[in-house]
Protein backbone atom coordinates (compact mmCIF):
# COMPACT_ATOMS: atom_id res chain seq x y z
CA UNK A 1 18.76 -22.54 -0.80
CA UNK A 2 16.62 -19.87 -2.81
CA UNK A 3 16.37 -15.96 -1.92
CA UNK A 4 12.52 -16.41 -2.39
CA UNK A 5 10.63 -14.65 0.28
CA UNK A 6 7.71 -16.86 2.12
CA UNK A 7 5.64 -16.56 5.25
CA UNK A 8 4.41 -18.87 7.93
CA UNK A 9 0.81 -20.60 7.50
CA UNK A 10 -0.87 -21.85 10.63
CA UNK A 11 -1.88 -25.70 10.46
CA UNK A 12 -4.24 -26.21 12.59
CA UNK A 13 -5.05 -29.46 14.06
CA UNK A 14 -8.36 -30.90 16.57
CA UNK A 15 -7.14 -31.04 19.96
CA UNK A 16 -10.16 -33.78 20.25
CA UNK A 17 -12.11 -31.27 22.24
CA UNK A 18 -15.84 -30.66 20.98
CA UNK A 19 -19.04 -28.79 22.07
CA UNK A 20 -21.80 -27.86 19.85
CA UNK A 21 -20.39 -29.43 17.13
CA UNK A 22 -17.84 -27.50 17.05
CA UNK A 23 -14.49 -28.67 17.35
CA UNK A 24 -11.51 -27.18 19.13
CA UNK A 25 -8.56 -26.35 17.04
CA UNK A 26 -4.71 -25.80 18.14
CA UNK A 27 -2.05 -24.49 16.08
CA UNK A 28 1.62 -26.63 16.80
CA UNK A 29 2.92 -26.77 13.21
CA UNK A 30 3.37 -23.75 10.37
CA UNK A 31 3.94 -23.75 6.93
CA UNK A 32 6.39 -22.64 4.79
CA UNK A 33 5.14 -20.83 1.53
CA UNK A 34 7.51 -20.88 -0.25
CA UNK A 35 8.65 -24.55 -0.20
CA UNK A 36 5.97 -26.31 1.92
CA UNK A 37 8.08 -27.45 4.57
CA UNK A 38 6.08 -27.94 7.61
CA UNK A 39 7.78 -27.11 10.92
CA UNK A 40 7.06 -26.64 14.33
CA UNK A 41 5.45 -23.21 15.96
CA UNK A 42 8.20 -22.21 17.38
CA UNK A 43 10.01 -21.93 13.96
CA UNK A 44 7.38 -18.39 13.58
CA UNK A 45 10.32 -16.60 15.52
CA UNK A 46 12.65 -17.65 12.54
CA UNK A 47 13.02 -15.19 9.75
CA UNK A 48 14.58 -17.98 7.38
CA UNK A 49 13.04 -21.09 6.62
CA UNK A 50 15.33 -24.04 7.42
CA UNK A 51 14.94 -26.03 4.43
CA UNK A 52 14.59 -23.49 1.63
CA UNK A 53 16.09 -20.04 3.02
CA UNK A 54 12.69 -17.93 2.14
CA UNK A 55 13.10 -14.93 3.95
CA UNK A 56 10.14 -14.90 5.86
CA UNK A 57 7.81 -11.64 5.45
CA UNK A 58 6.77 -9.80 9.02
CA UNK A 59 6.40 -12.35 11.96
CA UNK A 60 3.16 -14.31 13.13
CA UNK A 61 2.29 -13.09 16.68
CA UNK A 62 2.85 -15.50 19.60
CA UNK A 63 0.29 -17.33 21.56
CA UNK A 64 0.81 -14.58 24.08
CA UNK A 65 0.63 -12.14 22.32
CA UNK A 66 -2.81 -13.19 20.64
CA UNK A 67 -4.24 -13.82 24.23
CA UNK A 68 -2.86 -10.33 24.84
CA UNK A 69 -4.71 -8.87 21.86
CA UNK A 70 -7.80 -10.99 22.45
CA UNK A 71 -7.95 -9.93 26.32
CA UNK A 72 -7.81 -6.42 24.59
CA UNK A 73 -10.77 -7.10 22.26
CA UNK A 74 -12.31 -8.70 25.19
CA UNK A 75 -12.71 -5.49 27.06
CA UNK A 76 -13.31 -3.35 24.40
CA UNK A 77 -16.38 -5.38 23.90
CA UNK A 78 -17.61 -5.27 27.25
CA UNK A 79 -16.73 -1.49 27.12
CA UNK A 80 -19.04 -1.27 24.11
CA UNK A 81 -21.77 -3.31 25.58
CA UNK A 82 -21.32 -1.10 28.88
CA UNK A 83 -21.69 2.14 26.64
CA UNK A 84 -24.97 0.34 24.63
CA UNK A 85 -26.64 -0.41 27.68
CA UNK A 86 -25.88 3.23 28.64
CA UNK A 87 -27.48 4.70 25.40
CA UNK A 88 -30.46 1.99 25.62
CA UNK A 89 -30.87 3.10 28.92
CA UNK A 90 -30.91 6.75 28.29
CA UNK A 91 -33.28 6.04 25.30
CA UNK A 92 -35.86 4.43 27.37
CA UNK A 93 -35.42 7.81 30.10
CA UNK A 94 -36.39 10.14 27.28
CA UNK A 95 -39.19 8.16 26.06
CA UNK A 96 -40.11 7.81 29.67
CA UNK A 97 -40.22 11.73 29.93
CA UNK A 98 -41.92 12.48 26.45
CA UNK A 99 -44.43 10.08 27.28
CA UNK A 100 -44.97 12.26 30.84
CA UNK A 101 -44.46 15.61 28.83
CA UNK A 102 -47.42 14.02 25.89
CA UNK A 103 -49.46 13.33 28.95
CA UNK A 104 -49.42 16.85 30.50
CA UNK A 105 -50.09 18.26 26.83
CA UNK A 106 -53.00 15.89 26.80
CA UNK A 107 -54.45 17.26 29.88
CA UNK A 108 -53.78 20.49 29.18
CA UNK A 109 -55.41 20.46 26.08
CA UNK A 110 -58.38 19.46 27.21
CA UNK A 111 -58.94 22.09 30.20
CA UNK A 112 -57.99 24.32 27.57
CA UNK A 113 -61.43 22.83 25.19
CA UNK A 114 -63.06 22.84 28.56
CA UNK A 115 -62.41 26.77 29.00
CA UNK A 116 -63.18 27.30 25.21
CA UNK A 117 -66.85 25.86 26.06
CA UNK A 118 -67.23 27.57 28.90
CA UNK A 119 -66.27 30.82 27.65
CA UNK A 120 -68.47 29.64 24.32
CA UNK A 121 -71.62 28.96 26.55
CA UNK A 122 -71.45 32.41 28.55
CA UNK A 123 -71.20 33.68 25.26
CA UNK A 124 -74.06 32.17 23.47
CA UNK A 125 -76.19 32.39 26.80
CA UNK A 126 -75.20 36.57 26.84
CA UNK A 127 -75.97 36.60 23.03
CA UNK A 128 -79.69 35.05 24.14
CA UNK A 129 -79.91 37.92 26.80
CA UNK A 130 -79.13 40.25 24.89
CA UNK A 131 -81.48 39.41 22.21
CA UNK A 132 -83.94 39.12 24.28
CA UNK A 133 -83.95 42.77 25.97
């Protein structure tokens, strides 16, 4: 037995299940690095490797953990996606309102060029009166 130190490698295998083209995989066996022994899953608890005594570096998560972390991940995406759709929606409000705000502008401007001739033609007519006298 050596004092090398090793970790378990996943070998994963088809569980025969396919959909897209894309095939279902299962890890049941690991591997050791150090010697290459290959051993069952439930050896990842181990911190020695049976046949060559690597001391085996950290530990590979359980299944249950993994579905723990990926039920984690799982909401934090949907949190994320909630928060998107949040911002997108809040986007679309604001250019809602600027959109309202450019159209008052609009209309404003032009009773404003509708005073300005107005105030123009009294103007030019009291300019012609005037002249006139």
């Amino acid at each position: 037995m050596s004092s090398s130190e090793g970790r378990w490698i996943p070998i994963e295998s088809p569980t025969g299940i396919e959909a897209f083209g894309i095939k279902e995989m299962t890890v049941t066996e690991v591997r050791c690095s150090a010697c290459g022994s290959e051993e069952d899953v439930s050896f990842t608890g181990y911190e020695y490797c049976p046949r060559c005594g690597a001391k085996m570096e950290g530990r590979t998560p359980s299944m249950g953990e993994k579905d723990q972390e990926l039920t984690a991940l799982e909401k934090r995406l949907q949190q994320i996606v909630r928060d998107k759709e949040t911002e997108v929606s809040n986007l679309l409000d604001a250019l809602k309102n600027e959109k309202e705000v450019n159209k008052q502008l609009s209309l404003r401007l032009d009773m404003c060029r509708e005073i300005y001739r107005d105030v123009f033609t009294v103007i030019i007519k009291a300019f012609y009166l005037h002249r006139n006298e």
